[in-house]
N, C-alpha and C. Protein backbone atom coordinates (compact mmCIF):
# COMPACT_ATOMS: atom_id res chain seq x y z
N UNK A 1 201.05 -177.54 85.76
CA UNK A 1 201.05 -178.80 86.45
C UNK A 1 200.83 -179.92 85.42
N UNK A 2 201.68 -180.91 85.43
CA UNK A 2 201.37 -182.28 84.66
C UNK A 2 200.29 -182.80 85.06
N UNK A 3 199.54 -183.52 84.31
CA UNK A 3 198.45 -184.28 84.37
C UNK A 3 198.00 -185.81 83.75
N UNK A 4 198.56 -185.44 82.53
CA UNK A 4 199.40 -187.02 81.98
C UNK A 4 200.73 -186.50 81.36
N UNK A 5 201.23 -187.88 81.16
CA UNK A 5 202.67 -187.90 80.78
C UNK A 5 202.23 -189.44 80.48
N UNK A 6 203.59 -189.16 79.25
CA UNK A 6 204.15 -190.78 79.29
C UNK A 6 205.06 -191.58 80.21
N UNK A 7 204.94 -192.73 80.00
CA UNK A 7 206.45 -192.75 81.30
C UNK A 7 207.81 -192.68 80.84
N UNK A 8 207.86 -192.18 79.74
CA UNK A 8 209.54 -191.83 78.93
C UNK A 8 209.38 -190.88 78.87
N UNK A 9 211.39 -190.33 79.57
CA UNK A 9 211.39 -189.09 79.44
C UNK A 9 211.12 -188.01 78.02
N UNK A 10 211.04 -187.13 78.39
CA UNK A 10 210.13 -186.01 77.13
C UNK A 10 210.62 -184.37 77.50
N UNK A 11 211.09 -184.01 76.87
CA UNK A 11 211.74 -182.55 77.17
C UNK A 11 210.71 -181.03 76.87
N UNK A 12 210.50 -180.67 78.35
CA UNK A 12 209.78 -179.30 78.16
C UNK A 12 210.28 -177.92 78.28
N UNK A 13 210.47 -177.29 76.93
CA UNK A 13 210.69 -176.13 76.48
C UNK A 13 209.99 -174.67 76.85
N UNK A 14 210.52 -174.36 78.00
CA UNK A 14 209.49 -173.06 77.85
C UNK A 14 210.10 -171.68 77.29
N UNK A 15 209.78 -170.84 76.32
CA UNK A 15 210.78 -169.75 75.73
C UNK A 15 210.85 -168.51 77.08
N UNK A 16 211.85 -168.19 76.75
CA UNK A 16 212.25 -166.90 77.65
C UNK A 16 212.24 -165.58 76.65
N UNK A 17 211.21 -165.08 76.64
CA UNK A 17 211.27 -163.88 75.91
C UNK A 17 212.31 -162.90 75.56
N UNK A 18 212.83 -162.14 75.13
CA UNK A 18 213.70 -161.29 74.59
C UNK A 18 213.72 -160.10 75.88
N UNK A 19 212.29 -160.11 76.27
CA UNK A 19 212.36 -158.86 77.40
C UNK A 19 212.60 -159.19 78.51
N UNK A 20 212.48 -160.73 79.28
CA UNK A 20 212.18 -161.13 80.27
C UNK A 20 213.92 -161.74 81.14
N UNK A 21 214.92 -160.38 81.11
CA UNK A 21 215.94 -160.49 81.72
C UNK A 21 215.75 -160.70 83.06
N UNK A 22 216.28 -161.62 83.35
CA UNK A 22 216.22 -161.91 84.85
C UNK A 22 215.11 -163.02 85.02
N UNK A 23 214.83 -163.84 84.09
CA UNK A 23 213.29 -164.55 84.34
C UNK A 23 214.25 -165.98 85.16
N UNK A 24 212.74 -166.63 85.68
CA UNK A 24 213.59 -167.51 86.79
C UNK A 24 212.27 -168.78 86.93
N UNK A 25 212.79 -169.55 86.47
CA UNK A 25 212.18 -170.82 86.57
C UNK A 25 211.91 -171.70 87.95
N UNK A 26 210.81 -172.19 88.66
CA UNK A 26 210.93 -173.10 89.85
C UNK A 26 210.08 -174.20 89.43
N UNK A 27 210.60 -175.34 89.49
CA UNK A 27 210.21 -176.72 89.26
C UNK A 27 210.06 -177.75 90.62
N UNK A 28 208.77 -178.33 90.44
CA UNK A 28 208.62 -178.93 91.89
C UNK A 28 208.14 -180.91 91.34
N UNK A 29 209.03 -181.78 91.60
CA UNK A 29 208.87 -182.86 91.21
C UNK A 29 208.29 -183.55 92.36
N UNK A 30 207.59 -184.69 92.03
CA UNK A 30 207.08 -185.13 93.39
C UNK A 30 207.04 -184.85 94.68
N UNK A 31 206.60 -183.27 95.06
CA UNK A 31 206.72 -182.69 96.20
C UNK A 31 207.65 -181.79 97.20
N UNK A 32 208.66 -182.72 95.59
CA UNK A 32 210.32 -181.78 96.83
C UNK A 32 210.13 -180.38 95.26
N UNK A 33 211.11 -179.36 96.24
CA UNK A 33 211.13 -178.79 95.19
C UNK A 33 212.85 -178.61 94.53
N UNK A 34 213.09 -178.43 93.46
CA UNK A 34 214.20 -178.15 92.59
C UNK A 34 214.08 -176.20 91.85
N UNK A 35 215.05 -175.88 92.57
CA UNK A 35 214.88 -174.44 92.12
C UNK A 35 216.14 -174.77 90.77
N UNK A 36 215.87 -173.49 89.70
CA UNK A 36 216.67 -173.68 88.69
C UNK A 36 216.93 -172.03 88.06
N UNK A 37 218.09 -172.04 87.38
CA UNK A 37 218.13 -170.79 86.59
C UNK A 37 217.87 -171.18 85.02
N UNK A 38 217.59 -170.54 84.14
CA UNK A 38 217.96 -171.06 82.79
C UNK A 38 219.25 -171.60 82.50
N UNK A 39 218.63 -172.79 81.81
CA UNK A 39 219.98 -173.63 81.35
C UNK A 39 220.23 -174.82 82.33
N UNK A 40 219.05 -175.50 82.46
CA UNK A 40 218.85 -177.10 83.40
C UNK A 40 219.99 -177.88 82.75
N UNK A 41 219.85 -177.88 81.52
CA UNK A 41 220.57 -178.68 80.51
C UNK A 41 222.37 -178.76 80.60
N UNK A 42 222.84 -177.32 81.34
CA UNK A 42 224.17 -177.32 81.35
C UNK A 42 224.84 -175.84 80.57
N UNK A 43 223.68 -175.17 79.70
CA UNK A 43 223.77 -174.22 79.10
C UNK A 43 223.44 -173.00 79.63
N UNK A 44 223.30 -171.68 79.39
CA UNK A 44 223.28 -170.56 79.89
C UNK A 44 222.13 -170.31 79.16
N UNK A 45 220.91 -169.86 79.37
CA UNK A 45 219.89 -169.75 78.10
C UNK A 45 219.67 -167.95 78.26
N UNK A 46 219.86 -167.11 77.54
CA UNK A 46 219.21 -165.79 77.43
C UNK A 46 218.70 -165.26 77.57
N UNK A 47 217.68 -164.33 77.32
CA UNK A 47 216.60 -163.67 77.28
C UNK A 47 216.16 -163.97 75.58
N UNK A 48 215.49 -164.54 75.21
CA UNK A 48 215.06 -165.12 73.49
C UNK A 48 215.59 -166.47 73.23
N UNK A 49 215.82 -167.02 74.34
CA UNK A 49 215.85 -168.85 73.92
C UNK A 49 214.78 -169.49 74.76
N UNK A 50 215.53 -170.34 75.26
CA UNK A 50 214.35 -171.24 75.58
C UNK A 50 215.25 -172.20 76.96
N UNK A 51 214.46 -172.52 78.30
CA UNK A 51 214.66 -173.21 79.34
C UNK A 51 214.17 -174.21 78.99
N UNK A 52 215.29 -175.77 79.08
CA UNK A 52 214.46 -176.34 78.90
C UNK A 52 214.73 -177.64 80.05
N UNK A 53 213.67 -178.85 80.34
CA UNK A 53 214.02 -179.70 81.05
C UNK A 53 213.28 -180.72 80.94
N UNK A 54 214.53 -182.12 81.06
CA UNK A 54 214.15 -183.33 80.27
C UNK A 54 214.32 -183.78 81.79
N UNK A 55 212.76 -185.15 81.68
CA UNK A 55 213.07 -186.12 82.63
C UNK A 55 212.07 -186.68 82.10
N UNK A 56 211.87 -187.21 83.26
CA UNK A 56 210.36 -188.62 83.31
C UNK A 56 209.63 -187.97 84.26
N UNK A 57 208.30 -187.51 83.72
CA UNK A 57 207.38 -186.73 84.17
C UNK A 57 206.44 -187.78 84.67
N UNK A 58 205.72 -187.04 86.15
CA UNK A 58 204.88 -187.58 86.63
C UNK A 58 203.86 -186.96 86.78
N UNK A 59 203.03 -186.82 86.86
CA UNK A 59 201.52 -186.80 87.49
C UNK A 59 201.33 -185.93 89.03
N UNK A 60 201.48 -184.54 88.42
CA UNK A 60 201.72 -183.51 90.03
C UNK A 60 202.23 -182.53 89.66
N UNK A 61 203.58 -183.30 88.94
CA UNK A 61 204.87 -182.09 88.69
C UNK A 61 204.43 -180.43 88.14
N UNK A 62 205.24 -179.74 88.87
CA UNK A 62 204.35 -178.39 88.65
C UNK A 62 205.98 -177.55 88.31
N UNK A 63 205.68 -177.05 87.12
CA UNK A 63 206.50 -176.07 86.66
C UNK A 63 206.27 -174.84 86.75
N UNK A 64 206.97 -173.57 87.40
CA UNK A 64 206.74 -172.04 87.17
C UNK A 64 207.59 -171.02 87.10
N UNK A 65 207.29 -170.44 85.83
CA UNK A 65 208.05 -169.42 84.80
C UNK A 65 208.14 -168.34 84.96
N UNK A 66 208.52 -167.42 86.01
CA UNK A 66 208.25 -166.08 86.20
C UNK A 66 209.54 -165.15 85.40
N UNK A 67 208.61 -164.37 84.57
CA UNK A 67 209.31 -163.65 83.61
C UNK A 67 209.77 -162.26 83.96
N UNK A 68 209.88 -162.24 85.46
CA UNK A 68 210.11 -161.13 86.02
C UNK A 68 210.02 -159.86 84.78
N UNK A 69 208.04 -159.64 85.32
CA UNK A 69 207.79 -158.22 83.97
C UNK A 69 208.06 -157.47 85.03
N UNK A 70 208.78 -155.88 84.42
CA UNK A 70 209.37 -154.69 85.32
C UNK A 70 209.12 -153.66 84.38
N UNK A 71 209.11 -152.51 84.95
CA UNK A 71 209.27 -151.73 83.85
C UNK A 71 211.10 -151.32 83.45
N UNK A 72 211.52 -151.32 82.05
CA UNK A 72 212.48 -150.92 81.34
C UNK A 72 212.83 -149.99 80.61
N UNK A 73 213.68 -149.32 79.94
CA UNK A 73 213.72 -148.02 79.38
C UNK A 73 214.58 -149.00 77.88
N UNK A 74 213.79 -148.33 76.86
CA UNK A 74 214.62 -149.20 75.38
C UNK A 74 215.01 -148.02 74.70
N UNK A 75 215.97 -147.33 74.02
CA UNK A 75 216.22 -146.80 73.09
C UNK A 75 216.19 -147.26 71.31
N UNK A 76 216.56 -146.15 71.05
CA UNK A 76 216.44 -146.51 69.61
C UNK A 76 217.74 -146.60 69.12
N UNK A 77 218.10 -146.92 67.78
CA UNK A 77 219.70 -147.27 67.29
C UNK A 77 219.66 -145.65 67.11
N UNK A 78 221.07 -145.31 67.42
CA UNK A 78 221.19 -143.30 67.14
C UNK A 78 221.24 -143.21 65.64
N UNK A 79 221.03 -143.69 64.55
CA UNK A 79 221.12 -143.29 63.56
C UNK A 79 219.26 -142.74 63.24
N UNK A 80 218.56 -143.08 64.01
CA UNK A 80 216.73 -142.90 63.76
C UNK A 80 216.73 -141.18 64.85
N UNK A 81 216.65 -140.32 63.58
CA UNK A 81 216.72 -138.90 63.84
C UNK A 81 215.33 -138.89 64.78
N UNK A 82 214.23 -139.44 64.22
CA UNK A 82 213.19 -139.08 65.45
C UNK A 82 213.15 -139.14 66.82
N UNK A 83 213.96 -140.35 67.19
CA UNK A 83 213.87 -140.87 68.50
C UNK A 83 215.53 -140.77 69.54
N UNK A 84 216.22 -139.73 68.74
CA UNK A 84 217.89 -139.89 68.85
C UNK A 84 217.96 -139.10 70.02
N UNK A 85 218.21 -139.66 71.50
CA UNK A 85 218.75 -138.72 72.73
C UNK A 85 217.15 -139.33 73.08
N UNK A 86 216.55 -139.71 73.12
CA UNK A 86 215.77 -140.15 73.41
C UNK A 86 214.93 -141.71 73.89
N UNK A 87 214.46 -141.92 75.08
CA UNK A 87 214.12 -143.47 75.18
C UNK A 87 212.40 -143.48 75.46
N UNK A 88 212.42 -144.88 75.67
CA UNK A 88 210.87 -145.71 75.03
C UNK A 88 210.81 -146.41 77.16
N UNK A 89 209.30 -146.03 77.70
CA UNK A 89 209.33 -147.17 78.48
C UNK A 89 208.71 -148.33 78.55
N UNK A 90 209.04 -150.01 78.50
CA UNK A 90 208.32 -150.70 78.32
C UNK A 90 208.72 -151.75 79.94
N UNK A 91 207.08 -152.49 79.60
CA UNK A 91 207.11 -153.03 80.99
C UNK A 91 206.64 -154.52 80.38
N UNK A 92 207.01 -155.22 80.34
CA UNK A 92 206.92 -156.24 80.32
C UNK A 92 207.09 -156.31 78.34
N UNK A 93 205.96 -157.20 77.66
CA UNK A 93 205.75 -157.12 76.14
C UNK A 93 205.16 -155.60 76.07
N UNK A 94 204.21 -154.35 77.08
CA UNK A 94 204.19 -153.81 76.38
C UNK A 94 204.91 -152.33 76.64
N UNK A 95 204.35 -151.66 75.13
CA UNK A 95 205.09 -150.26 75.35
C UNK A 95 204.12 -149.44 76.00
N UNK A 96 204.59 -148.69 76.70
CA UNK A 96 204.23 -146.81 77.21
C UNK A 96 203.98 -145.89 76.93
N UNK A 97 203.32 -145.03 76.91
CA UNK A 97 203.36 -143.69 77.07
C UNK A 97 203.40 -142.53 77.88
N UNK A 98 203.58 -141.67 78.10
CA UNK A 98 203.31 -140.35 78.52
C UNK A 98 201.81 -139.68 78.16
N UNK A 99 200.70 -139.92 79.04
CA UNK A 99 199.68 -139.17 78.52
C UNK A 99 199.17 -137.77 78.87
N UNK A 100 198.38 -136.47 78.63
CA UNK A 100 198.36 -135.07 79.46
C UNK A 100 197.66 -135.32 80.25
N UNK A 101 196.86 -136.50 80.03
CA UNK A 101 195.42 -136.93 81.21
C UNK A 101 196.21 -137.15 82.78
N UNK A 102 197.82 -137.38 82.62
CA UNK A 102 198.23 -137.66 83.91
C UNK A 102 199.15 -136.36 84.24
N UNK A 103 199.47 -135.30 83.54
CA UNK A 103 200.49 -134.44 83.88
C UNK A 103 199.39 -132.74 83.55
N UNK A 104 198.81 -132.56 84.32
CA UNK A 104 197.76 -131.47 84.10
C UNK A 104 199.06 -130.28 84.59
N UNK A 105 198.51 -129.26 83.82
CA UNK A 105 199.39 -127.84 83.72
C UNK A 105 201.12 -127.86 83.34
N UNK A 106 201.07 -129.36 82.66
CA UNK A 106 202.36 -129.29 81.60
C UNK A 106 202.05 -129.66 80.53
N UNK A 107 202.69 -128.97 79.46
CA UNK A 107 202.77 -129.95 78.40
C UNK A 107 203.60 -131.39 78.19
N UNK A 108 203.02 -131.95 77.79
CA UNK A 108 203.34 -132.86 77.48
C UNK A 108 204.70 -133.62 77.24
N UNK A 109 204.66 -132.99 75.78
CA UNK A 109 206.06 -132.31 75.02
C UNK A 109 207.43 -131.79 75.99
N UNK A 110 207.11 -130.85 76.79
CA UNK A 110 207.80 -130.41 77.90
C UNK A 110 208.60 -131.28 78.72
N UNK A 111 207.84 -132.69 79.11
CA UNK A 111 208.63 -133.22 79.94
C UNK A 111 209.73 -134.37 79.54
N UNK A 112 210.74 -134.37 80.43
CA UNK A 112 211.75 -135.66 80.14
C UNK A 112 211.88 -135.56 81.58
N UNK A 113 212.79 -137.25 81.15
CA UNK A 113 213.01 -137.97 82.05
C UNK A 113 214.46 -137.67 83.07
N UNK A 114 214.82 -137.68 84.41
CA UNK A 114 215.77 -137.89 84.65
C UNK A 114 216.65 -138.70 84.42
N UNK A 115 218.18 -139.06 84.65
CA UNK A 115 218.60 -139.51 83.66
C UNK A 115 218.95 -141.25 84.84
N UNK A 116 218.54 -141.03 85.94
CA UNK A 116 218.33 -141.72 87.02
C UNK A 116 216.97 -142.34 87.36
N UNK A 117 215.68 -142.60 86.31
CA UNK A 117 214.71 -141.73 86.70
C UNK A 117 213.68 -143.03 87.62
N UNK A 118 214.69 -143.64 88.45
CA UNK A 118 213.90 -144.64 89.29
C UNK A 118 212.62 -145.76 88.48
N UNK A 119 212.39 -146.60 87.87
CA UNK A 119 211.32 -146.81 87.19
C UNK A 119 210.74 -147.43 88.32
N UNK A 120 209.09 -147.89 88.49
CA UNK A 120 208.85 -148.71 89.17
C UNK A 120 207.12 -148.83 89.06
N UNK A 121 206.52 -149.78 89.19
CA UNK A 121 205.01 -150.07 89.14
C UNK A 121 204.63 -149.04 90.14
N UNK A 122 203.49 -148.41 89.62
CA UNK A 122 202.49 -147.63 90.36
C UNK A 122 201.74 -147.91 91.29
N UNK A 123 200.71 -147.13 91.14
CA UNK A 123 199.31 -147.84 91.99
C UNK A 123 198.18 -147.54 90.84
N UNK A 124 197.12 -147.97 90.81
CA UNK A 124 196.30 -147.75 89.55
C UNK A 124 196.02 -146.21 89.96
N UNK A 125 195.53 -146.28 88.38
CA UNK A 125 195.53 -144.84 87.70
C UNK A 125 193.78 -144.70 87.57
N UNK A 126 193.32 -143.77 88.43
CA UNK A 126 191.38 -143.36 88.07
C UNK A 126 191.31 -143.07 86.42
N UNK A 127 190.29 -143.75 86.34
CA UNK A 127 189.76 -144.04 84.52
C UNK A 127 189.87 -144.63 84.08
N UNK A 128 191.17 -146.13 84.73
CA UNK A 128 191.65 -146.73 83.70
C UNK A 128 191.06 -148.50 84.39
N UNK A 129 191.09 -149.20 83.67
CA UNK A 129 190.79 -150.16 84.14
C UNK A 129 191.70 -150.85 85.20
N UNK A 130 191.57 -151.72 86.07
CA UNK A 130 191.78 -151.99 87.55
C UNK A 130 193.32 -152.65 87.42
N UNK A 131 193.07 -153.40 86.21
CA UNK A 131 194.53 -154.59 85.77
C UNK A 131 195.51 -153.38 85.22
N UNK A 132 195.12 -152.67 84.82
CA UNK A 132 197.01 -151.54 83.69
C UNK A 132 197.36 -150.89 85.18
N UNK A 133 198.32 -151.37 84.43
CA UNK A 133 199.55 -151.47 85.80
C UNK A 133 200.25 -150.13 85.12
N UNK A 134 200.59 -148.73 85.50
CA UNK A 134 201.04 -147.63 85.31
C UNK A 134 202.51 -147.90 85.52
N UNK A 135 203.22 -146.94 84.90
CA UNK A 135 204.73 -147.17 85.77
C UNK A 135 204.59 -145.52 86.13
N UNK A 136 206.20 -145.20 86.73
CA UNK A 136 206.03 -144.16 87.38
C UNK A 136 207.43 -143.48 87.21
N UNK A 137 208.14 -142.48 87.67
CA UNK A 137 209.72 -142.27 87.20
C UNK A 137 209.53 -140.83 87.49
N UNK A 138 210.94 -140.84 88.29
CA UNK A 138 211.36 -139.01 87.99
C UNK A 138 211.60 -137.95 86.97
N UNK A 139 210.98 -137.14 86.62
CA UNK A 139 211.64 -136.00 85.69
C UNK A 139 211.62 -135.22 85.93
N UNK A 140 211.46 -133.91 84.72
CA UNK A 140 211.68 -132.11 84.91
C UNK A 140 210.76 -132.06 83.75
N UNK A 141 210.38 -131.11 83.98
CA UNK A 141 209.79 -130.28 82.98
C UNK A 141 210.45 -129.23 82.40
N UNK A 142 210.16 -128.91 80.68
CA UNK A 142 211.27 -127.35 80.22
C UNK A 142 210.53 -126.51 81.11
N UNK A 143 211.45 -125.30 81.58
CA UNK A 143 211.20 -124.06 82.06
C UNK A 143 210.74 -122.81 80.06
N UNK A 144 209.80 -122.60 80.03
CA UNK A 144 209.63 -121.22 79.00
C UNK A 144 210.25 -120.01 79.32
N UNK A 145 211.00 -119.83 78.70
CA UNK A 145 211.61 -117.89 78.91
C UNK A 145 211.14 -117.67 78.04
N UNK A 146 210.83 -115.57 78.06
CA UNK A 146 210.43 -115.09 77.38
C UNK A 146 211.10 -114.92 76.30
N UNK A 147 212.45 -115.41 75.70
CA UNK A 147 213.28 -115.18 74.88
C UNK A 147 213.05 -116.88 73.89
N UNK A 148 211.93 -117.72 74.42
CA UNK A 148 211.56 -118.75 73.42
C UNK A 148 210.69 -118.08 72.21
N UNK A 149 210.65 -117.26 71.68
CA UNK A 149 209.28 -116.48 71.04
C UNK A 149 209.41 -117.00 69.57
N UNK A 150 210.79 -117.38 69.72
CA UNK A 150 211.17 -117.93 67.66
C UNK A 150 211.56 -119.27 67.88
N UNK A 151 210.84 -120.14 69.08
CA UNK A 151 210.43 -121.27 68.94
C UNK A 151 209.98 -121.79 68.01
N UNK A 152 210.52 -123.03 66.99
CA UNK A 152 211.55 -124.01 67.84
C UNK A 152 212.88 -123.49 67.47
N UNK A 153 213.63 -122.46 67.06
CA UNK A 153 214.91 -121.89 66.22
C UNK A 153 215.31 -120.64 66.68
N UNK A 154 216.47 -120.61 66.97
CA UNK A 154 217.21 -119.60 67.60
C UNK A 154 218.48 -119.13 67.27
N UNK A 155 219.05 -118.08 67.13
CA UNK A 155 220.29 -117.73 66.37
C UNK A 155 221.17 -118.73 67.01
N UNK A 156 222.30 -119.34 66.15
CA UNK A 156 223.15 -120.13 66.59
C UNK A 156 224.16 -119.94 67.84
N UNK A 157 224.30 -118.57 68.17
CA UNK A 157 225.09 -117.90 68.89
C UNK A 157 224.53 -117.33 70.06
N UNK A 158 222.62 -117.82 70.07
CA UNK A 158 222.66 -117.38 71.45
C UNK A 158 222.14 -118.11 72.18
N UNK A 159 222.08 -117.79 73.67
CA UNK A 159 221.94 -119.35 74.61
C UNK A 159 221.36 -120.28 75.03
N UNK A 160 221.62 -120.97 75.34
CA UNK A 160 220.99 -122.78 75.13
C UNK A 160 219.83 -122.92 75.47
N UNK A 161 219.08 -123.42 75.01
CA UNK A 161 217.98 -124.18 75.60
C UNK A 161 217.33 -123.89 76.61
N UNK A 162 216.57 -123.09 77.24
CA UNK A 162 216.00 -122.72 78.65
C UNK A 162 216.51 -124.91 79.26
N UNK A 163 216.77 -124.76 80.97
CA UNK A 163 217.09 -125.85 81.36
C UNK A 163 215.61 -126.44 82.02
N UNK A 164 215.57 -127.58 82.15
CA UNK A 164 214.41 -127.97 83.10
C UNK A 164 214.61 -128.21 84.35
N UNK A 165 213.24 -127.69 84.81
CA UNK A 165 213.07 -127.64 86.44
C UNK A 165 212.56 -129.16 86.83
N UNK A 166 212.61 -128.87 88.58
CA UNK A 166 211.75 -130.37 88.75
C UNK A 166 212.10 -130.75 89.96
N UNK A 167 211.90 -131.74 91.02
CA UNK A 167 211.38 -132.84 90.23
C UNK A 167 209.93 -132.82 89.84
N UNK A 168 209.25 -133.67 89.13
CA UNK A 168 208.10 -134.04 88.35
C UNK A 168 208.28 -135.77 88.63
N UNK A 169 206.88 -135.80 88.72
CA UNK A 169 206.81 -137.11 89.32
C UNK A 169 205.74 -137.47 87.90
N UNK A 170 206.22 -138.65 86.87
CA UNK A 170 205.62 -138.58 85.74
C UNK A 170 205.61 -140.08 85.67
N UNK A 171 203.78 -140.14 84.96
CA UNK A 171 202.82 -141.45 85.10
C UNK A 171 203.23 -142.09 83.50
N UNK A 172 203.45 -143.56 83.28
CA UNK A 172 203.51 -143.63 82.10
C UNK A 172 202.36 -144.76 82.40
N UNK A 173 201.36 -145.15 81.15
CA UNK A 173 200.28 -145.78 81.06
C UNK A 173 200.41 -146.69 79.91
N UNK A 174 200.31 -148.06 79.55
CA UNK A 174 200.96 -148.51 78.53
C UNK A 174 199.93 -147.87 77.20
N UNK A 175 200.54 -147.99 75.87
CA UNK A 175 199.56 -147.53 74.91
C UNK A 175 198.63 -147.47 74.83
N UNK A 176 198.37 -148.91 74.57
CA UNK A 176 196.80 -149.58 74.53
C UNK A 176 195.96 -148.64 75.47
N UNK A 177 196.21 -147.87 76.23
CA UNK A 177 195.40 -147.60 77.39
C UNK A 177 195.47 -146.04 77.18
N UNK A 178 195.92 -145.27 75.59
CA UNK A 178 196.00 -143.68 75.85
C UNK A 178 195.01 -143.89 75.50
N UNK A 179 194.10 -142.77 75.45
CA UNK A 179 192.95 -141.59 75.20
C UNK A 179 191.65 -142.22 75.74
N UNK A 180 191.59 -143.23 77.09
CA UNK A 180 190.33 -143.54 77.53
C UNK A 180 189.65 -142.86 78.47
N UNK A 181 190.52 -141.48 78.82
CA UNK A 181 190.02 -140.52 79.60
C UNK A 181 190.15 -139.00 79.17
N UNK A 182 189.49 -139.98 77.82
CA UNK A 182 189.36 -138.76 76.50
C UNK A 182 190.51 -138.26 75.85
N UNK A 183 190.39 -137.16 74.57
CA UNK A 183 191.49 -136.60 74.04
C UNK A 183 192.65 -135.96 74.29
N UNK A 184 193.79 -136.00 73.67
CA UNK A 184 195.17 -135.41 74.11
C UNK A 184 196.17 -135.92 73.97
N UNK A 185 197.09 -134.90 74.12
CA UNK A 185 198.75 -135.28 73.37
C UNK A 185 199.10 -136.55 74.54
N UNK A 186 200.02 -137.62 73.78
CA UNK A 186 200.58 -138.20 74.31
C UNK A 186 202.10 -138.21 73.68
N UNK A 187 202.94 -139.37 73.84
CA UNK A 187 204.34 -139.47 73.55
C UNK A 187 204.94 -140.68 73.90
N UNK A 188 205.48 -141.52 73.24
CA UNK A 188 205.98 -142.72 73.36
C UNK A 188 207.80 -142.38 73.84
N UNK A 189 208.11 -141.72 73.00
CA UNK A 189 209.61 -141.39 72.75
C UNK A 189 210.16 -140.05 74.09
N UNK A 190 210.81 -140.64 75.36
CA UNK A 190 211.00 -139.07 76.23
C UNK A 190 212.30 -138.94 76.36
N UNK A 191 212.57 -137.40 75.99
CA UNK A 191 214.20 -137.32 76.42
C UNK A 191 214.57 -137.73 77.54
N UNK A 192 215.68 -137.65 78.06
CA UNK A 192 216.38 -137.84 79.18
C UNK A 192 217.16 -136.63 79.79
N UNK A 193 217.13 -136.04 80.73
CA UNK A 193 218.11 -134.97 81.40
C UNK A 193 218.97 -135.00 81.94
């Protein structure tokens, strides 16, 4: 909300983050309101520029920036062998994980994602503080056959991969927030099925 201003117009810049696709500006001038998309100016503004809007500000005027945070799935460029066939979930600025504190009697390691895998805000997670907002998503877990025993390597010629079962209903918790309900594997990076 403005509070002073000059009485010449003056142009206010607010940035649109890189993550914040879909963000959506509402501007309310002396009471009426003016809805807007990025790009008041005549331009199309991005996700990593900037909304901006020039007038003669008064004393009221209330600007609001909703950066529609969601949760998203980011990959890596396929040339980065660690993370290749594989994605990242982030929800707003931050990143995710996969922790065991939320997937008891799997490993960890074990699970990926469907390739559909619904993202969407949770409900809070016991242990964690009241504000971390969890996300949530479908997967599978690997199935073990007894023919994994020369895990992780197998003659070239014999057959694939045990497949994964499921569904699995799998908690992601942003980083900042692994190991506060104590020790254990986590995972930033989850395949996809």
């Amino acid at each position: 909300m403005v509070r002073e201003t000059p009485d010449h117009p003056w142009t206010l810049a607010l940035r649109i983050p890189a993550w914040a696709d879909g963000a959506g500006v509402e501007a309310r001038f002396g009471g009426g309101d003016q809805r807007a998309d990025p790009g008041v100016d005549g331009r199309t503004v991005a996700p990593g520029g900037y909304h901006r809007v020039r007038r003669v500000w008064r004393r009221g005027d209330r600007v609001t920036l909703d950066l529609a945070v969601r949760p998203r799935l980011t990959a890596a460029v396929p040339r980065l062998d660690v993370a290749r066939g594989q994605v990242a979930v982030e929800r707003g600025p931050l990143v995710y994980c996969l922790e065991q504190a939320d997937h008891p009697g799997v490993i960890v390691d074990d699970l990926c994602l469907d390739t559909n895998p619904g993202l969407r805000d949770g409900s809070p997670v016991t242990g964690l503080p009241a504000e971390v907002v969890p996300v949530v998503a479908r997967g599978r877990a690997h199935v073990h056959r007894a023919d994994d025993a020369g895990f992780p390597y197998r003659t070239a010629g014999a057959p694939r991969e045990p497949e994964h079962e499921g569904p699995v209903a799998l908690t992601f918790v942003p980083y900042y927030a692994w190991a506060n309900r104590g020790t254990g594997p986590m995972t930033i990076w989850t395949p996809m099925h």
